[in-house]
N, C-alpha and C. Protein backbone atom coordinates (compact mmCIF):
# COMPACT_ATOMS: atom_id res chain seq x y z
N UNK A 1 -13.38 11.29 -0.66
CA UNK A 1 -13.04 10.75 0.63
C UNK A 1 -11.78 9.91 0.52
N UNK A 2 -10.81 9.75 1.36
CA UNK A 2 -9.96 9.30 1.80
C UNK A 2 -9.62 8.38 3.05
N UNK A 3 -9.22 7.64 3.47
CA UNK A 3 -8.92 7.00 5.01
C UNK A 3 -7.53 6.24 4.55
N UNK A 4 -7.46 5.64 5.48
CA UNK A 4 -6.23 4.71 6.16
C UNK A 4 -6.90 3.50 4.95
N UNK A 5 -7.62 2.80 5.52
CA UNK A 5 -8.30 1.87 4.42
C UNK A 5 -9.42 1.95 3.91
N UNK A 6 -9.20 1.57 2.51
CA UNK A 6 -10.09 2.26 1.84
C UNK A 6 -11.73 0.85 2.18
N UNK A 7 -11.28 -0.20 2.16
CA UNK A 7 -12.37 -1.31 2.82
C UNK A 7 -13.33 -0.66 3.58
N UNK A 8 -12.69 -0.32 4.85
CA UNK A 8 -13.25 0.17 5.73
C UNK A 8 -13.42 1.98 6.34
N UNK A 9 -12.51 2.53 6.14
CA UNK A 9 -12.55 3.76 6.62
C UNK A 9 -13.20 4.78 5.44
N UNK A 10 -13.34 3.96 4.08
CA UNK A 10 -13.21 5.04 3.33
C UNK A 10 -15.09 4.47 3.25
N UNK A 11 -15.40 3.30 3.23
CA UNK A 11 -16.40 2.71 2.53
C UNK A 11 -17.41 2.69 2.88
N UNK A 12 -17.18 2.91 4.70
CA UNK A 12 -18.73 3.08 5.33
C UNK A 12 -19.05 4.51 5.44
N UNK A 13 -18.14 5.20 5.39
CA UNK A 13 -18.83 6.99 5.18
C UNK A 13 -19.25 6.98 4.06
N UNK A 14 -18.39 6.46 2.73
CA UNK A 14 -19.22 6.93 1.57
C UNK A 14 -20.47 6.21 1.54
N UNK A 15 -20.63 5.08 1.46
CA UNK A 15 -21.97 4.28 1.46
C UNK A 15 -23.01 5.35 2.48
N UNK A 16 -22.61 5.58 3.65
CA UNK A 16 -23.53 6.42 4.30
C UNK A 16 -23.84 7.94 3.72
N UNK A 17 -22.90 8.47 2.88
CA UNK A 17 -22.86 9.95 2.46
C UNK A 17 -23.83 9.30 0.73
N UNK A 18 -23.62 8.33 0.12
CA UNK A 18 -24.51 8.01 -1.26
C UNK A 18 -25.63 7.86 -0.51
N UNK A 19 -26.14 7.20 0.43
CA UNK A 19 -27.86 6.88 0.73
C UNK A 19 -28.57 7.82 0.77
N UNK A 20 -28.26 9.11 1.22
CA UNK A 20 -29.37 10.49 1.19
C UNK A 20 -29.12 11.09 0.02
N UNK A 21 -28.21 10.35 -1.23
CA UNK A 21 -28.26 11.30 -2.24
C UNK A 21 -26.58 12.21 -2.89
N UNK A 22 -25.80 12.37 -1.70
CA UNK A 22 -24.56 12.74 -2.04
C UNK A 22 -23.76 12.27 -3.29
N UNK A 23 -23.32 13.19 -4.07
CA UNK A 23 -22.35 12.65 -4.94
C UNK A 23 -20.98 12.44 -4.37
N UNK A 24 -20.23 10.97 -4.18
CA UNK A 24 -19.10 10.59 -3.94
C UNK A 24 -17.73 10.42 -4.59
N UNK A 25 -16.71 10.57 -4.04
CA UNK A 25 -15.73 9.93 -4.85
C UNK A 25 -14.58 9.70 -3.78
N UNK A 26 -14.11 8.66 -4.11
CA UNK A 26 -13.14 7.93 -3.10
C UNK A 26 -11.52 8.06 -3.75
N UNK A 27 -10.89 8.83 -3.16
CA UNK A 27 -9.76 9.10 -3.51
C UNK A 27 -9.03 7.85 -3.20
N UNK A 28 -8.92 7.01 -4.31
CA UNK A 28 -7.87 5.67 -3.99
C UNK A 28 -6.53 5.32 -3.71
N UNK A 29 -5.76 6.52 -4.65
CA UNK A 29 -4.35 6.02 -4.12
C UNK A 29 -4.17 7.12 -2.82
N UNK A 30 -5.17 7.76 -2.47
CA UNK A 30 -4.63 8.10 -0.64
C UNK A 30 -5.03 7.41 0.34
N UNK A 31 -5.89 6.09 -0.30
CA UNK A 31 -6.46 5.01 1.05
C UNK A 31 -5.21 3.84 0.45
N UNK A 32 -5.41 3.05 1.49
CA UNK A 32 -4.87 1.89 1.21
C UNK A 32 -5.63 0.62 1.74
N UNK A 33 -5.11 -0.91 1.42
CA UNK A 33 -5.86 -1.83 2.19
C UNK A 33 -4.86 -2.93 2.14
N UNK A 34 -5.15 -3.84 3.30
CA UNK A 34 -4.08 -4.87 3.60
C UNK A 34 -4.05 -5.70 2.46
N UNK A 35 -4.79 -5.91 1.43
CA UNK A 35 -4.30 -6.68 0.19
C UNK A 35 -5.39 -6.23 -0.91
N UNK A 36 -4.41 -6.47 -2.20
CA UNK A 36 -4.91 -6.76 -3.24
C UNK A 36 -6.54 -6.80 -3.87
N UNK A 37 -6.99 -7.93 -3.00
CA UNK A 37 -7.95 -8.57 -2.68
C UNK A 37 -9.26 -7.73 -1.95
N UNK A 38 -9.08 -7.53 -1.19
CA UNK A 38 -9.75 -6.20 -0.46
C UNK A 38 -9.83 -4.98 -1.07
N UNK A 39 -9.04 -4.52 -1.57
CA UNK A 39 -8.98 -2.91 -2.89
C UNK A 39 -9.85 -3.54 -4.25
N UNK A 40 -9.92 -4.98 -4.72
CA UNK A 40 -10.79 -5.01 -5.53
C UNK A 40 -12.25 -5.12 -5.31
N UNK A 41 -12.17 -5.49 -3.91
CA UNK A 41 -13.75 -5.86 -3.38
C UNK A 41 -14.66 -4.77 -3.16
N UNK A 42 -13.52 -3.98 -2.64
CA UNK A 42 -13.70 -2.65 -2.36
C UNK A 42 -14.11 -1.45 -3.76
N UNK A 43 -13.19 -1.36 -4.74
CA UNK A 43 -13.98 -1.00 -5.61
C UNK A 43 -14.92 -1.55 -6.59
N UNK A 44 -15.12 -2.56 -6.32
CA UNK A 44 -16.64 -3.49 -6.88
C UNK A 44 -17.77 -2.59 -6.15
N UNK A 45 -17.71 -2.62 -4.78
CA UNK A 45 -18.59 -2.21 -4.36
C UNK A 45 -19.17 -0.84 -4.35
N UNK A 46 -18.04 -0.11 -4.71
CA UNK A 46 -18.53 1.37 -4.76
C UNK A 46 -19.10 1.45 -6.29
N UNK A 47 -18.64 0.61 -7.17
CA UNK A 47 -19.31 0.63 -8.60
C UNK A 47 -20.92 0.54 -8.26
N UNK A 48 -20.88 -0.89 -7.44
CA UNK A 48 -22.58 -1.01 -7.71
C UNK A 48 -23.22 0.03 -6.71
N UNK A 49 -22.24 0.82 -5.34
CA UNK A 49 -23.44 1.73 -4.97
C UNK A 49 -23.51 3.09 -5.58
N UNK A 50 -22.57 3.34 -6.60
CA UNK A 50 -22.68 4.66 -7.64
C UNK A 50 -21.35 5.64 -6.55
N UNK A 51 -20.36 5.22 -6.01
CA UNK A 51 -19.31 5.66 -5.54
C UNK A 51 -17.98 6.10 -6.65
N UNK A 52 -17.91 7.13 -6.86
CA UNK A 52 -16.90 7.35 -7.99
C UNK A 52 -15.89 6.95 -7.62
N UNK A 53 -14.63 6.22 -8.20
CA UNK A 53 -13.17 6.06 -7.62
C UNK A 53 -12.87 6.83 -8.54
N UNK A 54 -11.59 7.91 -7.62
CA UNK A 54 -10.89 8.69 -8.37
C UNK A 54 -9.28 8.56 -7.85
N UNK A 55 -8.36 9.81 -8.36
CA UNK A 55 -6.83 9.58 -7.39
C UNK A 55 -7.18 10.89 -7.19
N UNK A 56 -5.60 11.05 -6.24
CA UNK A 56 -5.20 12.32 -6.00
C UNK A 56 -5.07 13.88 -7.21
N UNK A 57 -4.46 13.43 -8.12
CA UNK A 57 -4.12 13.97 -9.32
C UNK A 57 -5.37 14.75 -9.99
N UNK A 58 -6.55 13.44 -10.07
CA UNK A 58 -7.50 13.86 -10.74
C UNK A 58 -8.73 14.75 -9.94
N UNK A 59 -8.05 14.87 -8.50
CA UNK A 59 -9.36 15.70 -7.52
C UNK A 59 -8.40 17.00 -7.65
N UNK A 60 -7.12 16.81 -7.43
CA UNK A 60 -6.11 18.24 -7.46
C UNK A 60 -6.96 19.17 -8.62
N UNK A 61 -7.08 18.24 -9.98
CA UNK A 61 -7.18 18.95 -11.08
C UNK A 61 -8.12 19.65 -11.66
N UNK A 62 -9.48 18.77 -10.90
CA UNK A 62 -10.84 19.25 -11.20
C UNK A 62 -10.94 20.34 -10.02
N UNK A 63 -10.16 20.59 -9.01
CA UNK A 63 -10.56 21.69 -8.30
C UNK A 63 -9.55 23.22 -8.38
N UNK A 64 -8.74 22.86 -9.12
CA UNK A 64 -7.96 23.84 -9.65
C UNK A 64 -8.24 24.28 -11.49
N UNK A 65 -8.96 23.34 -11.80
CA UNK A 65 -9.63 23.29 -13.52
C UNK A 65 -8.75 24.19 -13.90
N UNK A 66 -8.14 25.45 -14.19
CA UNK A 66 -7.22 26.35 -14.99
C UNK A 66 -6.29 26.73 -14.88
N UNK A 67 -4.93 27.01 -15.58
CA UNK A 67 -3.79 27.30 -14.86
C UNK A 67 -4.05 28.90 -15.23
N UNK A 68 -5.19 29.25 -15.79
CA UNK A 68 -5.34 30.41 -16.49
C UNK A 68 -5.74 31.97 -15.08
N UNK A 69 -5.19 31.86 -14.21
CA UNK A 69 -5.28 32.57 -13.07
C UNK A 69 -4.36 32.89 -12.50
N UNK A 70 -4.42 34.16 -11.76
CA UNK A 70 -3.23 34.84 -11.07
C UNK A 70 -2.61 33.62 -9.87
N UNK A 71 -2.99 33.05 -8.97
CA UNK A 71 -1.98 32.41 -8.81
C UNK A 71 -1.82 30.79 -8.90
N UNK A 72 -1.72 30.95 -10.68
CA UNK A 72 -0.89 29.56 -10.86
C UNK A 72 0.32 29.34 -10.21
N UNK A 73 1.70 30.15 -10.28
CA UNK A 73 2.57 30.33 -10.42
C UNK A 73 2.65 29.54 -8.78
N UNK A 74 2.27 30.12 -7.88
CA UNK A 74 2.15 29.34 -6.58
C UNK A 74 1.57 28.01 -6.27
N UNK A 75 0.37 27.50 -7.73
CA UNK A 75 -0.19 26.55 -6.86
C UNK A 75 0.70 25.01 -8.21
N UNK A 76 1.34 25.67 -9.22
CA UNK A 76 2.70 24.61 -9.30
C UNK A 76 3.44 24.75 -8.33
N UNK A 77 3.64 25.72 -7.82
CA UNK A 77 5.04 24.94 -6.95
C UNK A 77 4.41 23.92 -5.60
N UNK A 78 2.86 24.43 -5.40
CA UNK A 78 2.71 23.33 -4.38
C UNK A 78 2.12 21.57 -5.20
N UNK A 79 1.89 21.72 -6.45
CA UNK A 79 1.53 20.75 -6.88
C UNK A 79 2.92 19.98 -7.01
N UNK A 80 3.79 20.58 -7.41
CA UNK A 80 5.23 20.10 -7.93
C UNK A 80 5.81 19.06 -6.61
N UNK A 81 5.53 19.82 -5.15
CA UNK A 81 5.87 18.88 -3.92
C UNK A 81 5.43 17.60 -3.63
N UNK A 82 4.15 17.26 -4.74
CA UNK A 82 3.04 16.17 -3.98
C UNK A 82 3.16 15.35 -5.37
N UNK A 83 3.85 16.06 -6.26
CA UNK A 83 4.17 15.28 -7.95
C UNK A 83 5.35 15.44 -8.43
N UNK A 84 6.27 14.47 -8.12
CA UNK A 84 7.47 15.19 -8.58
C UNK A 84 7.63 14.75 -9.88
N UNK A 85 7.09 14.12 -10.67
CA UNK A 85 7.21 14.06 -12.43
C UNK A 85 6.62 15.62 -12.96
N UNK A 86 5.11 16.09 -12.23
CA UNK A 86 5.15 17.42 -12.74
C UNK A 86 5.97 17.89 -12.64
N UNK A 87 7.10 18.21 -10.96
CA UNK A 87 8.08 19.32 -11.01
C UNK A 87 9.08 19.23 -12.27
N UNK A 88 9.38 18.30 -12.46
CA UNK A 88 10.53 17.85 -13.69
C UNK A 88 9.37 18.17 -15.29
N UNK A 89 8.09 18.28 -15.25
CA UNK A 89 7.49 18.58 -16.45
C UNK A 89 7.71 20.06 -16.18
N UNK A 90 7.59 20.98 -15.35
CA UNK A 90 7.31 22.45 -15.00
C UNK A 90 9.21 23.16 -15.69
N UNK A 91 10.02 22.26 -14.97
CA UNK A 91 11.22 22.35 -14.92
C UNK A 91 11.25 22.80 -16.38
N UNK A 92 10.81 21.28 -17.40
CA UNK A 92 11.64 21.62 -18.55
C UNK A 92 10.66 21.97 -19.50
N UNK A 93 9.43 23.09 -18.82
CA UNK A 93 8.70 24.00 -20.08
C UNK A 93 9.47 25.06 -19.31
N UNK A 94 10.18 25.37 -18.11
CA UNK A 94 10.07 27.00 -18.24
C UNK A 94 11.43 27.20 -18.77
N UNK A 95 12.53 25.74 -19.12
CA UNK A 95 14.22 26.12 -19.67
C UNK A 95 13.62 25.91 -21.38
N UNK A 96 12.50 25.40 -21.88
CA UNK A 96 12.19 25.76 -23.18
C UNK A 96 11.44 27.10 -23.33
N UNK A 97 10.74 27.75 -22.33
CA UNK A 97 10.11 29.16 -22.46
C UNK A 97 11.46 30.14 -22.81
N UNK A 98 12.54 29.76 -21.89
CA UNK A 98 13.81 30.78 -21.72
C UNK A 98 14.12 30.60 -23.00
N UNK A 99 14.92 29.50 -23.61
CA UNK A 99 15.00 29.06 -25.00
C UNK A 99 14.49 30.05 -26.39
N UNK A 100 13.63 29.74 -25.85
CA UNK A 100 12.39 30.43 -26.89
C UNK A 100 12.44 32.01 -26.78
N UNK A 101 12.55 32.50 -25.65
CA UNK A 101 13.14 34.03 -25.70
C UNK A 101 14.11 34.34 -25.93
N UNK A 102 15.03 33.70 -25.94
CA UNK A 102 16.65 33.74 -26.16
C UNK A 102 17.13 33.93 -27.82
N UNK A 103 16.25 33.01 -28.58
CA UNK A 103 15.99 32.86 -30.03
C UNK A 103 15.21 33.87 -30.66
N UNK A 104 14.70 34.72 -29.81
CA UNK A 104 13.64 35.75 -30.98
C UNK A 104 14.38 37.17 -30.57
């Protein structure tokens, strides 16, 4: 789950989605909250109601788990838009792949 703030928008659905049993996880750096202060209170609380905090990165990754499929090739270039340190990691394995063919 995600919201605007994570205090409030993100905290009373999940708390309501953990009480019947749901497994949660609160995507943190796509919520935000007016301070500091509030984002720690906030994940205190999802600790003690069994609310996973996760990021963006790490929900991308567990739902894509392999690059070992026909279309990787498409879902870097959409990961590359929303990460631009991957695009610059993607960048400089495929000018060392070329490299590497160039040499044998």
């Amino acid at each position: 789950m995600a919201g605007v703030w994570t205090s409030v928008c993100v905290m009373f659905p999940a708390l309501d989605a953990k009480a019947p049993g749901f497994k949660v996880y609160a995507v943190i750096d796509a919520s935000g909250d007016p301070s500091e202060m509030a984002s720690r209170t906030t994940l205190a609380r999802f600790a003690q109601a069994g609310v996973i905090p996760t990021s963006t990165n790490a929900v991308l990754s567990e739902t894509h788990r392999t690059w070992n499929r026909p279309e990787a090739v498409e879902l870097a270039k959409l990961y590359a838009l929303v990460a631009p340190n991957y695009a610059a990691l993607i960048e400089s394995y495929q000018k060392a792949q070329e490299v590497a063919k160039q040499s044998r």
